[in-house]
PDB file of N, CA and C in Angstrom:
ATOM      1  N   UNK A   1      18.791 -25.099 -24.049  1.00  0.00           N
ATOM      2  CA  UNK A   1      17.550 -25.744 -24.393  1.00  0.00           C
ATOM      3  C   UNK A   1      16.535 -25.457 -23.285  1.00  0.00           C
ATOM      4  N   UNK A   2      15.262 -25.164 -23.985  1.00  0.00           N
ATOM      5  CA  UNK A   2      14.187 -24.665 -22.512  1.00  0.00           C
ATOM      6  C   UNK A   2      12.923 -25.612 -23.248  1.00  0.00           C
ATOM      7  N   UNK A   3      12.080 -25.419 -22.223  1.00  0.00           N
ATOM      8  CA  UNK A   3      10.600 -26.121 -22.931  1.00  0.00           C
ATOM      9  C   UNK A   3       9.718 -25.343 -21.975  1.00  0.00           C
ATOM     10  N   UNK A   4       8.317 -25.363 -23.001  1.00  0.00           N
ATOM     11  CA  UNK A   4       7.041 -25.067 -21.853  1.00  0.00           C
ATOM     12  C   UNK A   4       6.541 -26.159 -21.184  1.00  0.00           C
ATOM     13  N   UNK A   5       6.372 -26.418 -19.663  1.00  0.00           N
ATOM     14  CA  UNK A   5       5.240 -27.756 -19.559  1.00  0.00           C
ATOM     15  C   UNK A   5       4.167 -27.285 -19.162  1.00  0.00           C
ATOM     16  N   UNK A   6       3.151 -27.770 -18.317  1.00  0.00           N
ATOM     17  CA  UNK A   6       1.947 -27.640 -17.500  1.00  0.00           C
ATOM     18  C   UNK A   6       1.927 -28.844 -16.564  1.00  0.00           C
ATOM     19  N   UNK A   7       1.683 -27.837 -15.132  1.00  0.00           N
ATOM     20  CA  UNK A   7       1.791 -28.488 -13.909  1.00  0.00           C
ATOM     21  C   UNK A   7       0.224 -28.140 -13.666  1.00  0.00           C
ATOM     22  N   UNK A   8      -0.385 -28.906 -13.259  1.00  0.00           N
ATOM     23  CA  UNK A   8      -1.684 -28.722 -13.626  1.00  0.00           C
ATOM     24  C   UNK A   8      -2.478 -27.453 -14.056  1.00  0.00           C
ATOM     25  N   UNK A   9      -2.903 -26.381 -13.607  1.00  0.00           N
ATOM     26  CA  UNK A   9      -3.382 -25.156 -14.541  1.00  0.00           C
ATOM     27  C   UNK A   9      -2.365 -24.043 -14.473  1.00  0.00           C
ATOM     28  N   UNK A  10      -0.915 -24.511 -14.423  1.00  0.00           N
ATOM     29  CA  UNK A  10      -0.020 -23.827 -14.193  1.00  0.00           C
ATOM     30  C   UNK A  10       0.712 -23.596 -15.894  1.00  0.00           C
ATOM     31  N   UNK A  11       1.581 -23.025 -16.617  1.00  0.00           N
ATOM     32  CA  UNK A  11       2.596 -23.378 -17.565  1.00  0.00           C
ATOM     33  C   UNK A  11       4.138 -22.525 -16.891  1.00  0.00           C
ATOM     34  N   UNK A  12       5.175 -23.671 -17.255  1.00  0.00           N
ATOM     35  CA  UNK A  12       6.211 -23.181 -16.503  1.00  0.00           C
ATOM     36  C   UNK A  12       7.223 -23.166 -17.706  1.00  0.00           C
ATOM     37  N   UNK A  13       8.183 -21.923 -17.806  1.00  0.00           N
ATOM     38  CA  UNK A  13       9.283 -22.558 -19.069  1.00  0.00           C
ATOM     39  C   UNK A  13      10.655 -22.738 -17.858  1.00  0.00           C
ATOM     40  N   UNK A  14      11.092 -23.777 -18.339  1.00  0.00           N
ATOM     41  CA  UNK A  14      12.286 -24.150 -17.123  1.00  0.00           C
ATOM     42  C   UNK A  14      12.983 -24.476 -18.803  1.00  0.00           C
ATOM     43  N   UNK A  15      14.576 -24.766 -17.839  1.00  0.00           N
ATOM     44  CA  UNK A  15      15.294 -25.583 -18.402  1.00  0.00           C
ATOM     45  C   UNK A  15      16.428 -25.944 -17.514  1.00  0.00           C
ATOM     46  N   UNK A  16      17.460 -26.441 -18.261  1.00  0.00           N
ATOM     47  CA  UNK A  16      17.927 -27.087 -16.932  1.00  0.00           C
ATOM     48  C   UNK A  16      19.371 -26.716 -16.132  1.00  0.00           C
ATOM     49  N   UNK A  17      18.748 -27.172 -14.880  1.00  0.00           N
ATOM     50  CA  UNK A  17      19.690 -26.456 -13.618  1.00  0.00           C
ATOM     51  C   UNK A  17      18.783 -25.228 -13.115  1.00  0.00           C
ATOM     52  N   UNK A  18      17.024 -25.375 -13.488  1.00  0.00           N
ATOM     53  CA  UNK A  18      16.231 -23.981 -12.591  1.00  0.00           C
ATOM     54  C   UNK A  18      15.783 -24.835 -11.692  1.00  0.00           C
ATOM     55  N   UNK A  19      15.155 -24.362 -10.226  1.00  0.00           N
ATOM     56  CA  UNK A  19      14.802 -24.893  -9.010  1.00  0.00           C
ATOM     57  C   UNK A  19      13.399 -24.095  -9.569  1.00  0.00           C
ATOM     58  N   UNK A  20      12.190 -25.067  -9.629  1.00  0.00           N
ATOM     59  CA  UNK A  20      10.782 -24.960  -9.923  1.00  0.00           C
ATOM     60  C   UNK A  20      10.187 -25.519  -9.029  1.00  0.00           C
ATOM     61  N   UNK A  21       9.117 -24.374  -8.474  1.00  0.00           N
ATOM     62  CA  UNK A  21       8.123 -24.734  -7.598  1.00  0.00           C
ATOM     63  C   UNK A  21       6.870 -25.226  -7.847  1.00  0.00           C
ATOM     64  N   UNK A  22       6.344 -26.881  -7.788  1.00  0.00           N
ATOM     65  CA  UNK A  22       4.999 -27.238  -8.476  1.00  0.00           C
ATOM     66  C   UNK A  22       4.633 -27.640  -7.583  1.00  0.00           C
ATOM     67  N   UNK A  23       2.995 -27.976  -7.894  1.00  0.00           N
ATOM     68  CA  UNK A  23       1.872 -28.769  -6.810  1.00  0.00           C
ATOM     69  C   UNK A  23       2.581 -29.919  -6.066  1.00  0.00           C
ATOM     70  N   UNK A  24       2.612 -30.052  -4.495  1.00  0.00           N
ATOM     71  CA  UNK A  24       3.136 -31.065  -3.968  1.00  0.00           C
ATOM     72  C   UNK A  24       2.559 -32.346  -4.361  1.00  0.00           C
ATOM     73  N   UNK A  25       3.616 -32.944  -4.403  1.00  0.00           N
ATOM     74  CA  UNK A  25       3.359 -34.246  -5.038  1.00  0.00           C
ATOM     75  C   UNK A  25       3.486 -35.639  -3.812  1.00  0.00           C
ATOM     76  N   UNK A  26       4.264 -35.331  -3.069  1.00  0.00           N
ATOM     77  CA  UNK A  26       4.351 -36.111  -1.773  1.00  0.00           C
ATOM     78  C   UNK A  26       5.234 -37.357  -2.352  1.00  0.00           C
ATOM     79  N   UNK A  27       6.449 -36.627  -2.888  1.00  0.00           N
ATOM     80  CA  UNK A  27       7.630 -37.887  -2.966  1.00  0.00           C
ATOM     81  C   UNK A  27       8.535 -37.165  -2.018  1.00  0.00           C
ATOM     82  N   UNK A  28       9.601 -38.160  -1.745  1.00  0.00           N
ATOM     83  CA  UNK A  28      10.796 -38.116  -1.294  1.00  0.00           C
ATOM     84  C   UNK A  28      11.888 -37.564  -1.989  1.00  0.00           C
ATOM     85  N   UNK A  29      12.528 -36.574  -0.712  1.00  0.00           N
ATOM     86  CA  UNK A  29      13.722 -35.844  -1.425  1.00  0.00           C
ATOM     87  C   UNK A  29      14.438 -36.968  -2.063  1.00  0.00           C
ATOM     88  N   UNK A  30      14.973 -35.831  -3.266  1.00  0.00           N
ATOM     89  CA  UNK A  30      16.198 -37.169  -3.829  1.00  0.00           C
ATOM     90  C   UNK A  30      15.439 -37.890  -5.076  1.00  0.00           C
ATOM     91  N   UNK A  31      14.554 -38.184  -5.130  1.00  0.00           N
ATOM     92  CA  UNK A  31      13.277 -39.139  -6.004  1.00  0.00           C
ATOM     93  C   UNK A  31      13.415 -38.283  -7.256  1.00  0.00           C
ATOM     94  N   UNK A  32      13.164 -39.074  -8.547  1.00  0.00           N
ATOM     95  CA  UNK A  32      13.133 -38.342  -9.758  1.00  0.00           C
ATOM     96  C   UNK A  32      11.444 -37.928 -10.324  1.00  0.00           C
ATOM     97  N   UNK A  33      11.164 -36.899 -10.916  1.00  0.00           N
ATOM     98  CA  UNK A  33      10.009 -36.644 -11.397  1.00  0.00           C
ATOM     99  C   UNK A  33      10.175 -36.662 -12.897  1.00  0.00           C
ATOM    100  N   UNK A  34       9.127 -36.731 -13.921  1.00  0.00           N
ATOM    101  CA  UNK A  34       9.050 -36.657 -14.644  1.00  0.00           C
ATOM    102  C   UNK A  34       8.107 -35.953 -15.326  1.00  0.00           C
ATOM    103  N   UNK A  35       8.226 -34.846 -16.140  1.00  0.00           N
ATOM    104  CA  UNK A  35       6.601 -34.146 -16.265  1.00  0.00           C
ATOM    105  C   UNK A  35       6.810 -34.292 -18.120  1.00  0.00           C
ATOM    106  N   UNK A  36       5.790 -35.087 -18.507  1.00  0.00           N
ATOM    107  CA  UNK A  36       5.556 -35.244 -19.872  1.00  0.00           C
ATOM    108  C   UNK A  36       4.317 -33.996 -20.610  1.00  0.00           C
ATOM    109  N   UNK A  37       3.883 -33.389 -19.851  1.00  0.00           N
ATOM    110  CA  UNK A  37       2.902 -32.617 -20.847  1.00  0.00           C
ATOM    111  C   UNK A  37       3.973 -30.915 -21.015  1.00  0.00           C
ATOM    112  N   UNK A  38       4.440 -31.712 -22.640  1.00  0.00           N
ATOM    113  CA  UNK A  38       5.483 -30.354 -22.597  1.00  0.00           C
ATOM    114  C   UNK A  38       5.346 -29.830 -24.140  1.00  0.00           C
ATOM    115  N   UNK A  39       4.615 -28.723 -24.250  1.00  0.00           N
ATOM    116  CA  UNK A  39       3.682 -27.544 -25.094  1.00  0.00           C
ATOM    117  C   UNK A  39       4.671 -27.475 -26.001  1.00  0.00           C
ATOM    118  N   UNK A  40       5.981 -26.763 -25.670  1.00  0.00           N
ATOM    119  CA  UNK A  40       7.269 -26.470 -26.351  1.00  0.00           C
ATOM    120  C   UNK A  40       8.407 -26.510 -26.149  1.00  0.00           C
ATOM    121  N   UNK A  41       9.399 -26.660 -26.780  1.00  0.00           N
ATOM    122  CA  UNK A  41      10.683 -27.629 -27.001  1.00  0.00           C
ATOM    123  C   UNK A  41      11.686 -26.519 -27.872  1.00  0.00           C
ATOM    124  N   UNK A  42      12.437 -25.156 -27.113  1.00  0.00           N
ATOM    125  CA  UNK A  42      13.209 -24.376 -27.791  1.00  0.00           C
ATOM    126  C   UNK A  42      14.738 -24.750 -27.369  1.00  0.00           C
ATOM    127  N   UNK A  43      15.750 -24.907 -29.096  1.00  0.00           N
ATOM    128  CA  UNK A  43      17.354 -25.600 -28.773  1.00  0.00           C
ATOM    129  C   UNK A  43      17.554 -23.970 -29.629  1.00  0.00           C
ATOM    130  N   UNK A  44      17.929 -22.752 -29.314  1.00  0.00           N
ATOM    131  CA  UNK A  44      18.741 -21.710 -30.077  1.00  0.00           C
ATOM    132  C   UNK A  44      17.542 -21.273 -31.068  1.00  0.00           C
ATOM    133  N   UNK A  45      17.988 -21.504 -32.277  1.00  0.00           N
ATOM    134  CA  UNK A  45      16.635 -20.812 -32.841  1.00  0.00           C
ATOM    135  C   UNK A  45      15.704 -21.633 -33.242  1.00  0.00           C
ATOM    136  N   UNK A  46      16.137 -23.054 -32.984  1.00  0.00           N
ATOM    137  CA  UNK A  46      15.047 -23.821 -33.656  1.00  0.00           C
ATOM    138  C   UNK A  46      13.824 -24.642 -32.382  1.00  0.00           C
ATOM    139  N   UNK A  47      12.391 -24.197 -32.695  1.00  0.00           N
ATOM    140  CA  UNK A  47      11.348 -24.138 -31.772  1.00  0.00           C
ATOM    141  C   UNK A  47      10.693 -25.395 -32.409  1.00  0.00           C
ATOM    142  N   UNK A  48      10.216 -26.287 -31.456  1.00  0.00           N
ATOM    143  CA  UNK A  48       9.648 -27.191 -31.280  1.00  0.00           C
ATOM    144  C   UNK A  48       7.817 -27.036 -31.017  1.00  0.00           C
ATOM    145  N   UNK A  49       6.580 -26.701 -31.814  1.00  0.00           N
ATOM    146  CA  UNK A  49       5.268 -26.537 -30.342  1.00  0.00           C
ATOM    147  C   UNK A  49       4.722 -27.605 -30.931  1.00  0.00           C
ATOM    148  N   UNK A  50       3.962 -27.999 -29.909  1.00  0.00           N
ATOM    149  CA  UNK A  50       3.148 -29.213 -29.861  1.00  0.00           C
ATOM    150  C   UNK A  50       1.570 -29.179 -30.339  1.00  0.00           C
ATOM    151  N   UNK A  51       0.980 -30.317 -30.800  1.00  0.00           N
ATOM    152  CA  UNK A  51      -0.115 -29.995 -31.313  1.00  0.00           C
ATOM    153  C   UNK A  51      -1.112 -31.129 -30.390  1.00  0.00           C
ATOM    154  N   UNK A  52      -1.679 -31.202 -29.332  1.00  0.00           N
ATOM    155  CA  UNK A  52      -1.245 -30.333 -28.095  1.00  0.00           C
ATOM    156  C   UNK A  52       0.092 -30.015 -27.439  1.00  0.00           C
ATOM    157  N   UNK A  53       0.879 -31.112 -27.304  1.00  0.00           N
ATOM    158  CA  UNK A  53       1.914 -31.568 -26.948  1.00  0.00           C
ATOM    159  C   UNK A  53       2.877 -31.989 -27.530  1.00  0.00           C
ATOM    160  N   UNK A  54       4.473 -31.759 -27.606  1.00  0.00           N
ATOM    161  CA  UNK A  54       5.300 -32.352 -28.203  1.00  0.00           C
ATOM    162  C   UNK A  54       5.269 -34.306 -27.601  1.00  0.00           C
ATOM    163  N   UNK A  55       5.531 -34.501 -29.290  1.00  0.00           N
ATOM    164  CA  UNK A  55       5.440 -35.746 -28.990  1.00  0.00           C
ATOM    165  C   UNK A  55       7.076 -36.426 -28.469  1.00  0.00           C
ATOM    166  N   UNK A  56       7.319 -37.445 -28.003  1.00  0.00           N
ATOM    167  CA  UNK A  56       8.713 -38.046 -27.380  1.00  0.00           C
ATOM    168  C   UNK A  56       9.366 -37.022 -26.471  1.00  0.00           C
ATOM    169  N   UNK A  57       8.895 -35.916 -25.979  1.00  0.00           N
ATOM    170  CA  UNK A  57       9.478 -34.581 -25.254  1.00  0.00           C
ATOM    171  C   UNK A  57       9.291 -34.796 -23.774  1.00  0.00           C
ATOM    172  N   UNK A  58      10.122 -34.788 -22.597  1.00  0.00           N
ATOM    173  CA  UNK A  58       9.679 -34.863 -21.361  1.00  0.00           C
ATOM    174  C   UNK A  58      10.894 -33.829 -20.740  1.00  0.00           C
ATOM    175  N   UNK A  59      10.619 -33.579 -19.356  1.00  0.00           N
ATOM    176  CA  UNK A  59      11.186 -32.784 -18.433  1.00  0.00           C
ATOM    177  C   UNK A  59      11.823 -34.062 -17.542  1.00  0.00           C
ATOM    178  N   UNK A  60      12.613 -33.982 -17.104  1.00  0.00           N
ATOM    179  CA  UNK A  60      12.885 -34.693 -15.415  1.00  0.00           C
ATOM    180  C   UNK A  60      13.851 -33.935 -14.682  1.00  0.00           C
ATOM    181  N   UNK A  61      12.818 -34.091 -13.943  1.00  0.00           N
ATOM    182  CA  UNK A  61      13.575 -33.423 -12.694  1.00  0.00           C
ATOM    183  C   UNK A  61      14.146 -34.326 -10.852  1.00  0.00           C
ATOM    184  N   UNK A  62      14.667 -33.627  -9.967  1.00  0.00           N
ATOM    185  CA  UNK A  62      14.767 -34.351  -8.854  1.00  0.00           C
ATOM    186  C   UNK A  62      14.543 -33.517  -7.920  1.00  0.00           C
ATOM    187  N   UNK A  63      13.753 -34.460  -7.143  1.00  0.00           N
ATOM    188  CA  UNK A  63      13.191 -33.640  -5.870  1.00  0.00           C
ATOM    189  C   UNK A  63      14.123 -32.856  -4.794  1.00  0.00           C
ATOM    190  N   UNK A  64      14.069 -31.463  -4.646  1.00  0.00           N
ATOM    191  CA  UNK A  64      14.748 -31.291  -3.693  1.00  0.00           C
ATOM    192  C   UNK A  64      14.194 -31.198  -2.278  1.00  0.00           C
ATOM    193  N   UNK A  65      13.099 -30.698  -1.716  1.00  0.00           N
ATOM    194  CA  UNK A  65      12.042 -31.099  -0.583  1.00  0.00           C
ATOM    195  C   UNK A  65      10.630 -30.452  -0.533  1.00  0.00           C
ATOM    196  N   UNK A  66      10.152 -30.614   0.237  1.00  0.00           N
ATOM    197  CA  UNK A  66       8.080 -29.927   0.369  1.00  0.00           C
ATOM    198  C   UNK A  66       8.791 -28.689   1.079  1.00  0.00           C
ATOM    199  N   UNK A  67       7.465 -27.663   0.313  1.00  0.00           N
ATOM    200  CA  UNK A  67       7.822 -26.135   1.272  1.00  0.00           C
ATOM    201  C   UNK A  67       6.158 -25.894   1.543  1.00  0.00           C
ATOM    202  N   UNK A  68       6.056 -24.761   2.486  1.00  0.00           N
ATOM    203  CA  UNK A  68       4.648 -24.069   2.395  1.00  0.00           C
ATOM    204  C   UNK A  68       4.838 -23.197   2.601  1.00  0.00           C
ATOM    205  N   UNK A  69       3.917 -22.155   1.318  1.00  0.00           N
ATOM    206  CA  UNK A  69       3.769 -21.011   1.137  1.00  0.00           C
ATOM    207  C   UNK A  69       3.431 -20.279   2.440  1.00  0.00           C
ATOM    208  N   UNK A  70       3.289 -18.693   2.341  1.00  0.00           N
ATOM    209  CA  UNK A  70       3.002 -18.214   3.175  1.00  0.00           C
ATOM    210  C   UNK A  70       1.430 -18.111   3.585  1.00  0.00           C
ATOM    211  N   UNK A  71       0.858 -17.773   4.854  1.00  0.00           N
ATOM    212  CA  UNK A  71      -0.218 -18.250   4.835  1.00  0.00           C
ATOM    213  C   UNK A  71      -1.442 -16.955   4.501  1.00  0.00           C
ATOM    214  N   UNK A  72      -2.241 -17.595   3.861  1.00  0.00           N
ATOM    215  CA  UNK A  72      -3.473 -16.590   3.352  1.00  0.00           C
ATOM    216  C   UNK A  72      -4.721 -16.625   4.294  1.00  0.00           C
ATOM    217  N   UNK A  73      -5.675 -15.732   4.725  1.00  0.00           N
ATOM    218  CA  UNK A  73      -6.309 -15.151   5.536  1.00  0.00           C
ATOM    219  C   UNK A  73      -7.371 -14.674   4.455  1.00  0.00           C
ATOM    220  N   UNK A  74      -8.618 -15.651   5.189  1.00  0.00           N
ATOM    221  CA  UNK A  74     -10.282 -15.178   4.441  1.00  0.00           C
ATOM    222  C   UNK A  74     -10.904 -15.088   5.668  1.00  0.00           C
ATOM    223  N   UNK A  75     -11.568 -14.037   5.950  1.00  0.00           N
ATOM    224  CA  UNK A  75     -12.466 -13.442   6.569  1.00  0.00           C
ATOM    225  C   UNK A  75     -13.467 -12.772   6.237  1.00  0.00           C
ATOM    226  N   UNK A  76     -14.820 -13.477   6.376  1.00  0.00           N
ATOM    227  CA  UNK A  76     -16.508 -13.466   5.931  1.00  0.00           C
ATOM    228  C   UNK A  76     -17.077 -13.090   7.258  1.00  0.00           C
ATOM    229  N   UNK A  77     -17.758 -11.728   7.075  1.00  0.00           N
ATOM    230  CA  UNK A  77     -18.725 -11.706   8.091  1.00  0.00           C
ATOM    231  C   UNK A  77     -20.124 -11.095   7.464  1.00  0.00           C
ATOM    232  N   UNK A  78     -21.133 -11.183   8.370  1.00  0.00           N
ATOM    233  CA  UNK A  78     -22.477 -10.194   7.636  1.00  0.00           C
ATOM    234  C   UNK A  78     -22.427  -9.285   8.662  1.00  0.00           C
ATOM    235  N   UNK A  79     -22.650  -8.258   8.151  1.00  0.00           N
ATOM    236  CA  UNK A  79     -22.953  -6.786   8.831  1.00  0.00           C
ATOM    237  C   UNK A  79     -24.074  -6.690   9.920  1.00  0.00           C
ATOM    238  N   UNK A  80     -24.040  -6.322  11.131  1.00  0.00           N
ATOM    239  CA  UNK A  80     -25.263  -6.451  11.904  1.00  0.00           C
ATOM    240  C   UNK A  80     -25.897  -7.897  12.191  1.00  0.00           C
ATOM    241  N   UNK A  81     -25.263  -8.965  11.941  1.00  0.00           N
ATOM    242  CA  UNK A  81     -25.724 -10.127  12.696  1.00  0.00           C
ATOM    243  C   UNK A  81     -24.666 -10.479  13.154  1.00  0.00           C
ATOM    244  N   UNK A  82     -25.194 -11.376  14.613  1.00  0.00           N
ATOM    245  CA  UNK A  82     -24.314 -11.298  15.881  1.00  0.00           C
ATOM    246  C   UNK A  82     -23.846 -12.711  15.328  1.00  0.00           C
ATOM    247  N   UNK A  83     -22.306 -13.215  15.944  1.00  0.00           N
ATOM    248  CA  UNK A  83     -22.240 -14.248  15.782  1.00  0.00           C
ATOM    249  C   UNK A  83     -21.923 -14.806  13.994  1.00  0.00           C
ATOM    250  N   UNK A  84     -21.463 -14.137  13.356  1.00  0.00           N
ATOM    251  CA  UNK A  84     -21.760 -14.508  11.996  1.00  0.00           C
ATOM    252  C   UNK A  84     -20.672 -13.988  11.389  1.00  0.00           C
ATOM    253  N   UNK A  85     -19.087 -14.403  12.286  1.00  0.00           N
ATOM    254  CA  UNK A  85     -18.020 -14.258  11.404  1.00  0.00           C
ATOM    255  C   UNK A  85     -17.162 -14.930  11.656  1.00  0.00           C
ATOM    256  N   UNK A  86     -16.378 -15.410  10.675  1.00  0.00           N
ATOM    257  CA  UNK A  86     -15.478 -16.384   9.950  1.00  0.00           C
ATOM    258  C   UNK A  86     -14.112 -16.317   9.521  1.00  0.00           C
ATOM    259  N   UNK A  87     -13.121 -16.769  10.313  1.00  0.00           N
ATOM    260  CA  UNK A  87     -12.012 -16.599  10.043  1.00  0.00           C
ATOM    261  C   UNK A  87     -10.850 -17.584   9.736  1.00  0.00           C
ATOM    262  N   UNK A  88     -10.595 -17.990   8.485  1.00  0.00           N
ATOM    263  CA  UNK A  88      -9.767 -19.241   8.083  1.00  0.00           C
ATOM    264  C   UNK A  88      -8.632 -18.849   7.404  1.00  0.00           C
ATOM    265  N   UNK A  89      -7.495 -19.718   7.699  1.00  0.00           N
ATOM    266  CA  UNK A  89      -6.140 -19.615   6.635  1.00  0.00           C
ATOM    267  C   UNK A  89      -6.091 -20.853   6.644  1.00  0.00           C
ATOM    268  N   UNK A  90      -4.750 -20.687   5.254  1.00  0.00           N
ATOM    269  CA  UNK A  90      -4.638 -21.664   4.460  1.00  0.00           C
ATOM    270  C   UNK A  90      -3.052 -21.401   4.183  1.00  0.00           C
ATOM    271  N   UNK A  91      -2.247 -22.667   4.248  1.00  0.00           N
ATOM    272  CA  UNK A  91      -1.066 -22.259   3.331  1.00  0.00           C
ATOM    273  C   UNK A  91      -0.604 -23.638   2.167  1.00  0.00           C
ATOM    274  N   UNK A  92      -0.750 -23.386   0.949  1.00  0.00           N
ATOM    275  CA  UNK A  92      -0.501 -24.137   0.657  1.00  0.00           C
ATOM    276  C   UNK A  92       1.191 -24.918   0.224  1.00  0.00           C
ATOM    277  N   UNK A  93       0.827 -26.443   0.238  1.00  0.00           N
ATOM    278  CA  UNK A  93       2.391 -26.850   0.033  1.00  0.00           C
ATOM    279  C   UNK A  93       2.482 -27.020  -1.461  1.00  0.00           C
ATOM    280  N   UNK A  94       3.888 -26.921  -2.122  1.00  0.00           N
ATOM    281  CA  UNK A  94       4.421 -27.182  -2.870  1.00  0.00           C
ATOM    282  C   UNK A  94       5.541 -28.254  -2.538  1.00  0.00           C
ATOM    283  N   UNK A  95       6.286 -28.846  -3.766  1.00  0.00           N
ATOM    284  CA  UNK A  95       7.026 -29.434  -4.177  1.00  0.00           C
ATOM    285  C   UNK A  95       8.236 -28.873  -4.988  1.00  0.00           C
ATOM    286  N   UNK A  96       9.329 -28.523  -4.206  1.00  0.00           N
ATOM    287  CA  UNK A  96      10.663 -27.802  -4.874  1.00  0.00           C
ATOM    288  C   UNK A  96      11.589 -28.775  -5.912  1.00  0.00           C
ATOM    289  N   UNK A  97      11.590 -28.629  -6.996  1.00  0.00           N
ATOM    290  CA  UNK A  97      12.370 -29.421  -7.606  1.00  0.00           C
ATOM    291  C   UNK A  97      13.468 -29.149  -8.441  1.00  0.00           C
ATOM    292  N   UNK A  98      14.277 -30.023  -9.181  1.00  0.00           N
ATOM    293  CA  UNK A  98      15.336 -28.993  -9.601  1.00  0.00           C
ATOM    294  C   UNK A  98      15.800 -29.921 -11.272  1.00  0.00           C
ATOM    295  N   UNK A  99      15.383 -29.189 -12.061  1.00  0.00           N
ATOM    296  CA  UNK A  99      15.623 -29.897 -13.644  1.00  0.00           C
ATOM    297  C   UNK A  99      16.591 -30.480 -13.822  1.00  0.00           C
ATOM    298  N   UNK A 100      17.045 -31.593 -14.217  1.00  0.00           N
ATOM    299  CA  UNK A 100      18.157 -32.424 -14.717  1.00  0.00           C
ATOM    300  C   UNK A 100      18.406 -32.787 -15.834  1.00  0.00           C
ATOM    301  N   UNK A 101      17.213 -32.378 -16.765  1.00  0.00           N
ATOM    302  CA  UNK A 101      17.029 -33.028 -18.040  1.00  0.00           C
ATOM    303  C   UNK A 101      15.904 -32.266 -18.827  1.00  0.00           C
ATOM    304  N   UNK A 102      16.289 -31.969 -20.108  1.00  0.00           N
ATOM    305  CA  UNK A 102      15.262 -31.551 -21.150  1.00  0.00           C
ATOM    306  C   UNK A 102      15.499 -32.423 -22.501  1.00  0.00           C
ATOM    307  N   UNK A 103      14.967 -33.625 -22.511  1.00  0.00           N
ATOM    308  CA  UNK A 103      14.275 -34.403 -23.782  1.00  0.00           C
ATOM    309  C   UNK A 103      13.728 -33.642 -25.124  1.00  0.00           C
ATOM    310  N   UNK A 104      13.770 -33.527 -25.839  1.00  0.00           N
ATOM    311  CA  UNK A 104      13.075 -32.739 -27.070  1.00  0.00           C
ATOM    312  C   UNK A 104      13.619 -33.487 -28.268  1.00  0.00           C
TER     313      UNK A 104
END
């Protein structure tokens, strides 16, 4: 059994026993999640889609811990003016989790 959800402008198809990486959420390892916006709902051949969403359908999962990506590098300068460059990174965190459950 698999489903589609959406982690915010993300869509992920998991099912269960995959380790999925979503927007950190800032719970505690161990803690259960639950992600209800779930598009589609596939058991073998018979497909479930939602109109937006399947209705009574959820994911849960359990936290396994926060990671951060590797880090990204923006650098802005203007050509010929002194003083006028810019150098920032960023890495962002996620939330590692690991499916326990597909509802459909």
């Amino acid at each position: 059994m698999y489903a589609i959800v959406v982690d915010g402008a993300k869509q992920l198809r998991v099912s269960k026993g995959d380790m999925v990486r979503i927007d950190k959420l800032g719970l505690e390892p161990g803690s259960t999640v639950k992600l209800d916006k779930v598009l589609l709902v596939g058991d073998g051949d018979k497909v479930t889609v939602g109109a937006p969403v399947v209705k009574g359908a959820e994911v849960e999962g359990k936290v396994v811990r926060e990671l951060k990506d590797k880090k990204t590098w923006a650098f802005t300068y203007r050509r010929r003016k002194a003083g006028s460059k810019s150098k920032k990174g960023h890495r962002q965190r996620y939330t590692l989790i690991e499916i326990t459950n597909v509802k459909g």
